[in-house]
N, C-alpha and C. Protein backbone atom coordinates (compact mmCIF):
# COMPACT_ATOMS: atom_id res chain seq x y z
N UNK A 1 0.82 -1.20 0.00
CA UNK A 1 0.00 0.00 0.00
C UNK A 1 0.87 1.26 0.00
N UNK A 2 1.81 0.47 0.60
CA UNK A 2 3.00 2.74 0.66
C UNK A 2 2.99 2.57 -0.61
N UNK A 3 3.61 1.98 -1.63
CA UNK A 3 4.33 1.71 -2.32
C UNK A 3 3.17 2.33 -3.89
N UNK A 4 1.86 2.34 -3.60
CA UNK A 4 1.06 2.55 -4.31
C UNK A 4 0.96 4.69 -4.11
N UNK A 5 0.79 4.67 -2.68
CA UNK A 5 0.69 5.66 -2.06
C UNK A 5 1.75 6.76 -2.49
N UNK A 6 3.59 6.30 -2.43
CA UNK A 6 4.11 6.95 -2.84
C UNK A 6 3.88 6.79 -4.55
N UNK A 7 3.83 5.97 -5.27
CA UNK A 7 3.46 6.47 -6.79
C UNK A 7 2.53 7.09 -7.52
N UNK A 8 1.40 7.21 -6.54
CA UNK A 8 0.46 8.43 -6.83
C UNK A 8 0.92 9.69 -6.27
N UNK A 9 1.75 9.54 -4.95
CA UNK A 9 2.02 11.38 -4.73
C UNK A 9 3.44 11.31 -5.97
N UNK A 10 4.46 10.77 -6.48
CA UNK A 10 5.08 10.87 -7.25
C UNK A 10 4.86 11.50 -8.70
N UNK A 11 3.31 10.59 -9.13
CA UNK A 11 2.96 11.22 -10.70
C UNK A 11 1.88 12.38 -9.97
N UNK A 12 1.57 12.66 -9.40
CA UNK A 12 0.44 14.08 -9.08
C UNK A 12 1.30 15.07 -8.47
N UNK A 13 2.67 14.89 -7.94
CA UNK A 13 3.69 15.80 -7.81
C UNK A 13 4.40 16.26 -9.32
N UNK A 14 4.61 15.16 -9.98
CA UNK A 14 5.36 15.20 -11.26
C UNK A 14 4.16 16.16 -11.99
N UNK A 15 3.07 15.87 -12.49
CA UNK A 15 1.98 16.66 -13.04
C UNK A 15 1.31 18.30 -12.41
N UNK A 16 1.79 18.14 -11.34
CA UNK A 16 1.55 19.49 -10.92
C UNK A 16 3.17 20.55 -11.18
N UNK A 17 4.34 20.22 -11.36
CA UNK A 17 5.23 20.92 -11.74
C UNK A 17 5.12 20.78 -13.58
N UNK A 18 4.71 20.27 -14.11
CA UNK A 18 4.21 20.21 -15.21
C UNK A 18 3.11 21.71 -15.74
N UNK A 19 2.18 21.48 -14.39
CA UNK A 19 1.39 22.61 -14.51
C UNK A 19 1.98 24.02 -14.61
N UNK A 20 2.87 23.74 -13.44
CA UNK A 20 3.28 25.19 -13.19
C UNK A 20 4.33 25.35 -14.13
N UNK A 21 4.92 24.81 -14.92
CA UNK A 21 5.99 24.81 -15.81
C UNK A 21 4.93 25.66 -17.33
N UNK A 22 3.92 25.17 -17.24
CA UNK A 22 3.04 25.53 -18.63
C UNK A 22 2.12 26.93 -18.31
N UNK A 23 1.68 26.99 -17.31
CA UNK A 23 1.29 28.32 -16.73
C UNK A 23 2.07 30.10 -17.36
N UNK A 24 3.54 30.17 -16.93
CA UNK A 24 3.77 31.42 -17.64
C UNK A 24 3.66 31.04 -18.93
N UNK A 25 4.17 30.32 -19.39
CA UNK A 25 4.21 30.46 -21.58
C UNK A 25 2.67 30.20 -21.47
N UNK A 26 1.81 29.94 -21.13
CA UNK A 26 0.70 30.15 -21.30
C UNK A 26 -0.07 31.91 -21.50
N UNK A 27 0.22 32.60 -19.90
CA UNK A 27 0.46 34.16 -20.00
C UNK A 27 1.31 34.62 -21.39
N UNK A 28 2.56 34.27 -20.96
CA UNK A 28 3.21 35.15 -22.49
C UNK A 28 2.65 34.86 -23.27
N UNK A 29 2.11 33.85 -24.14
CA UNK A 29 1.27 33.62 -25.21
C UNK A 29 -0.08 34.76 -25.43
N UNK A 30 -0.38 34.54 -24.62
CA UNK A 30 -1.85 35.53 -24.27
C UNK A 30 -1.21 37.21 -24.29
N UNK A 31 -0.30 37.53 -24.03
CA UNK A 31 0.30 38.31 -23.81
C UNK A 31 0.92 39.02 -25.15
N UNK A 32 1.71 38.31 -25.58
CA UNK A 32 2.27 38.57 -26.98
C UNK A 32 1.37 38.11 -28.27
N UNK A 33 0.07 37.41 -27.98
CA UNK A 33 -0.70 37.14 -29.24
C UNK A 33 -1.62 37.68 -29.12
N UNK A 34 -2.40 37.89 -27.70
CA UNK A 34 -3.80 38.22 -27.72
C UNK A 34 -5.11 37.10 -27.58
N UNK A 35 -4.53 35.95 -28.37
CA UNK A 35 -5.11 34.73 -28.58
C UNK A 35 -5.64 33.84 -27.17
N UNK A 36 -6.28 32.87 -27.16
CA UNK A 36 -6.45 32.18 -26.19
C UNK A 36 -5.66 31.05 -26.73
N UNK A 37 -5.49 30.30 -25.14
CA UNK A 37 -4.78 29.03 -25.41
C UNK A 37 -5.33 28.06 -25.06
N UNK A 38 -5.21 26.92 -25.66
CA UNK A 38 -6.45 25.85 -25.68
C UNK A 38 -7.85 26.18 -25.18
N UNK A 39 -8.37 27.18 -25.85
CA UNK A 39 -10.01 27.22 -25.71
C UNK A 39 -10.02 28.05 -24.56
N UNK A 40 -9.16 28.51 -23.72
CA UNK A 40 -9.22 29.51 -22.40
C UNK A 40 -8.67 30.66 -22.16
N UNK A 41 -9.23 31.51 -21.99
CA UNK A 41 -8.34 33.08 -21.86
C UNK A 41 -7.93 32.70 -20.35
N UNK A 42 -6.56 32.59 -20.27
CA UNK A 42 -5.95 32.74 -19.37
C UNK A 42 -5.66 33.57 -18.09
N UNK A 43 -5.60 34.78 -18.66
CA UNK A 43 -5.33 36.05 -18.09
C UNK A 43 -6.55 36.56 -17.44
N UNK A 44 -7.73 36.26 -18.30
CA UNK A 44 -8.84 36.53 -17.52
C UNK A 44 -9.02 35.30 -16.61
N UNK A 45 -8.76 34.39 -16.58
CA UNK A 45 -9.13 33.48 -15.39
C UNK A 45 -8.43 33.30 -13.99
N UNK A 46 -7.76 34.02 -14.38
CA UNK A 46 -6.31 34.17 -13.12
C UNK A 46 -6.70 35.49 -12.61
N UNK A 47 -7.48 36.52 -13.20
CA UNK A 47 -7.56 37.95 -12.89
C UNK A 47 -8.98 37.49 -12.07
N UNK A 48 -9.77 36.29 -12.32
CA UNK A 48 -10.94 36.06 -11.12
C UNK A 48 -10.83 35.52 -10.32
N UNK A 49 -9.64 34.74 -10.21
CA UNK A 49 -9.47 34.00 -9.41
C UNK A 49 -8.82 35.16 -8.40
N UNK A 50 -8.14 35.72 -8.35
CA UNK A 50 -7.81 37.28 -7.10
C UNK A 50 -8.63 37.96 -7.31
N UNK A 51 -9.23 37.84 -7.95
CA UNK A 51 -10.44 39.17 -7.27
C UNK A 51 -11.81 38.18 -6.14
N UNK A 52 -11.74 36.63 -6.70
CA UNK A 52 -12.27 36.10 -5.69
C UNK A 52 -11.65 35.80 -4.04
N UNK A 53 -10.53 35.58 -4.56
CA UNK A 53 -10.00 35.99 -3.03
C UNK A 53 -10.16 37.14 -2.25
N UNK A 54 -9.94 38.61 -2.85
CA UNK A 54 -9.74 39.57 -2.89
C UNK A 54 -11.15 40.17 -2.27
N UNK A 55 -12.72 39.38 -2.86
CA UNK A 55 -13.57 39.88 -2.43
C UNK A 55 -14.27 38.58 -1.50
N UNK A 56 -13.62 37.65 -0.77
CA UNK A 56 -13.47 36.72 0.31
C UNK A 56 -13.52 37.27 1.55
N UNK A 57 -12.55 38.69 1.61
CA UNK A 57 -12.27 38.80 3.03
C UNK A 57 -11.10 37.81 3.89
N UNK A 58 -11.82 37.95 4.95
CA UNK A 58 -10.53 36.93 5.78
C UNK A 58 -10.27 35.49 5.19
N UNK A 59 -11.47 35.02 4.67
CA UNK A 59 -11.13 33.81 4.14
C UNK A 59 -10.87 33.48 3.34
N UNK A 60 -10.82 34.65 1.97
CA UNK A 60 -10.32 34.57 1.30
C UNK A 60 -8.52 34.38 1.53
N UNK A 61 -8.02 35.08 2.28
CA UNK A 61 -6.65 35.19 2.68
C UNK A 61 -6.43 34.12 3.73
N UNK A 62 -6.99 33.16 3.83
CA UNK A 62 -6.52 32.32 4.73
C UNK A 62 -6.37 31.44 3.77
N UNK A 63 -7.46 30.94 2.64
CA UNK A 63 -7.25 30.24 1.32
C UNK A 63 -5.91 30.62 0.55
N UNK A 64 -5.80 31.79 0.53
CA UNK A 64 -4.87 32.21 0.11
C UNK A 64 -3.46 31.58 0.03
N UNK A 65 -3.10 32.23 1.36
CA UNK A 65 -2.11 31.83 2.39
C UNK A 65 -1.60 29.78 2.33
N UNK A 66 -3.09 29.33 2.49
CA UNK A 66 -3.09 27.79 2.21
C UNK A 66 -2.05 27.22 0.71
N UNK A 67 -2.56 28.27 -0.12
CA UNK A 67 -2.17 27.45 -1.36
C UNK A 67 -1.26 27.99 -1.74
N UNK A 68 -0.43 29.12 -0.98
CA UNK A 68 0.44 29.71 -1.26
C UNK A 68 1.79 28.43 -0.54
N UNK A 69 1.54 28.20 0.48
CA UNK A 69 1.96 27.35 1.19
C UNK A 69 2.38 25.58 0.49
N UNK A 70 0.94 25.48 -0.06
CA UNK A 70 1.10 24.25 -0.94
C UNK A 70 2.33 24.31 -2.00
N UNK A 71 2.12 25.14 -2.83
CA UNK A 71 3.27 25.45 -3.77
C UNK A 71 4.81 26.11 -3.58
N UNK A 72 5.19 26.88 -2.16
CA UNK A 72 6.46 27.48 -2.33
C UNK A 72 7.07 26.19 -0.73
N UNK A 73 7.97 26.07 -0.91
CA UNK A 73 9.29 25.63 -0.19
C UNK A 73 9.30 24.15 -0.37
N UNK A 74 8.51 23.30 -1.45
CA UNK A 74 8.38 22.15 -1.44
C UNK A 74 9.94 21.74 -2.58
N UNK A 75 10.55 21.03 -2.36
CA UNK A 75 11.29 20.59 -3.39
C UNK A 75 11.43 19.23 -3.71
């Protein structure tokens, strides 16, 4: 069972730096073309996603804070 356990946090670790690897050239794309990328305006979906925090309040910033957490000091 670890053994299953660590190979799912392995490929959903591996696929989430994947994500974040495709995320800016996603922006610059949007950025330097105007275009959407695969079927999604980018820039606008990232610009609701902080303004939903933004109009959260405290909990918004505790969410915040959470997923800020998830993503920085992990290596």
């Amino acid at each position: 069972m670890e053994k299953v356990i660590n190979y799912l946090t392995g490929f959903f670790g591996g696929l989430g730096k994947i994500m974040m690897a495709i995320l800016p050239v996603t922006i610059l794309w949007y950025v330097l073309t105007g275009g959407e990328v695969w079927g999604m305006d980018v820039v606008t979906n990232l610009t609701a996603l902080v303004n939903n925090f933004a109009t959260s309040g405290f909990t918004g910033l505790i969410v915040l804070v959470m997923l800020a957490t998830f993503f920085v000091g992990k290596e």
